[in-house]
Protein backbone atom coordinates (compact mmCIF):
# COMPACT_ATOMS: atom_id res chain seq x y z
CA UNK A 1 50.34 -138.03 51.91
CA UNK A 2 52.43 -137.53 55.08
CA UNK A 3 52.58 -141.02 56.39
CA UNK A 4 53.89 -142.51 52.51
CA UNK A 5 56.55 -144.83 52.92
CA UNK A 6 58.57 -145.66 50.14
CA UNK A 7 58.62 -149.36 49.34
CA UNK A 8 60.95 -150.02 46.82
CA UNK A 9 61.12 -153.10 45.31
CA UNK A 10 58.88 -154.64 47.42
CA UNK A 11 55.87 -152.43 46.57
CA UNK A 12 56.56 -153.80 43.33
CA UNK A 13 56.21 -157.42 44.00
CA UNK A 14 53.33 -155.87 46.10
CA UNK A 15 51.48 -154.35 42.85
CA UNK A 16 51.98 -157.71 41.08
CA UNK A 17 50.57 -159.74 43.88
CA UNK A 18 47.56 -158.07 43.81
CA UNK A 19 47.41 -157.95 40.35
CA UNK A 20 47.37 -161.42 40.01
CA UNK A 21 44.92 -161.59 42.89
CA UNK A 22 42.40 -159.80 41.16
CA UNK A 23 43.18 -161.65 37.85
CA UNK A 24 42.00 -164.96 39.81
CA UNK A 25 39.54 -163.82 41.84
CA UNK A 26 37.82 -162.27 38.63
CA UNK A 27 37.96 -165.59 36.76
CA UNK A 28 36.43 -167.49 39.96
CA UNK A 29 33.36 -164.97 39.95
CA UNK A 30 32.95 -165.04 36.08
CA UNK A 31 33.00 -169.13 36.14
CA UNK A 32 30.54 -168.83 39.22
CA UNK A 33 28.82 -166.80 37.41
CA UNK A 34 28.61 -168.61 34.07
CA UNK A 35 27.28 -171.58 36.05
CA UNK A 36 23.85 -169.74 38.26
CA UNK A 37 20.92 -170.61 36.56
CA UNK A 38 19.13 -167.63 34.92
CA UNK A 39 16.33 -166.38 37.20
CA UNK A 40 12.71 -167.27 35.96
CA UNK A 41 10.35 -165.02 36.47
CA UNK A 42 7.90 -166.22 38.90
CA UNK A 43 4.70 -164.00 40.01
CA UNK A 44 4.06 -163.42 43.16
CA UNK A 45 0.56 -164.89 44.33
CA UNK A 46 0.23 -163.66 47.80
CA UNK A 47 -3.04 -165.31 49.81
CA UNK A 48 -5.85 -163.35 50.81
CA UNK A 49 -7.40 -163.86 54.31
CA UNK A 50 -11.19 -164.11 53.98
């Protein structure tokens, strides 16, 4: 990659910030998720024009 910058250090506190990100942001969907009630089915009665 031509434009690659090395960031030292600071890409590492960079990988672990994001790791941690996704480690939260994971847990907040999977509790959001835990929480939705489960879909009933439902038909679909659509009304016919006479």
């Amino acid at each position: 990659m031509p434009f690659y910058v090395p960031l030292g250090a600071r890409g590492l506190v960079l990988h672990v910030g994001g790791l941690i990100t996704r480690g939260f942001g994971a847990l907040v969907y999977w509790l959001g998720a835990r929480r939705r009630p489960k879909p009933t089915l439902v038909p679909l009665v659509i009304p016919r024009d006479s």
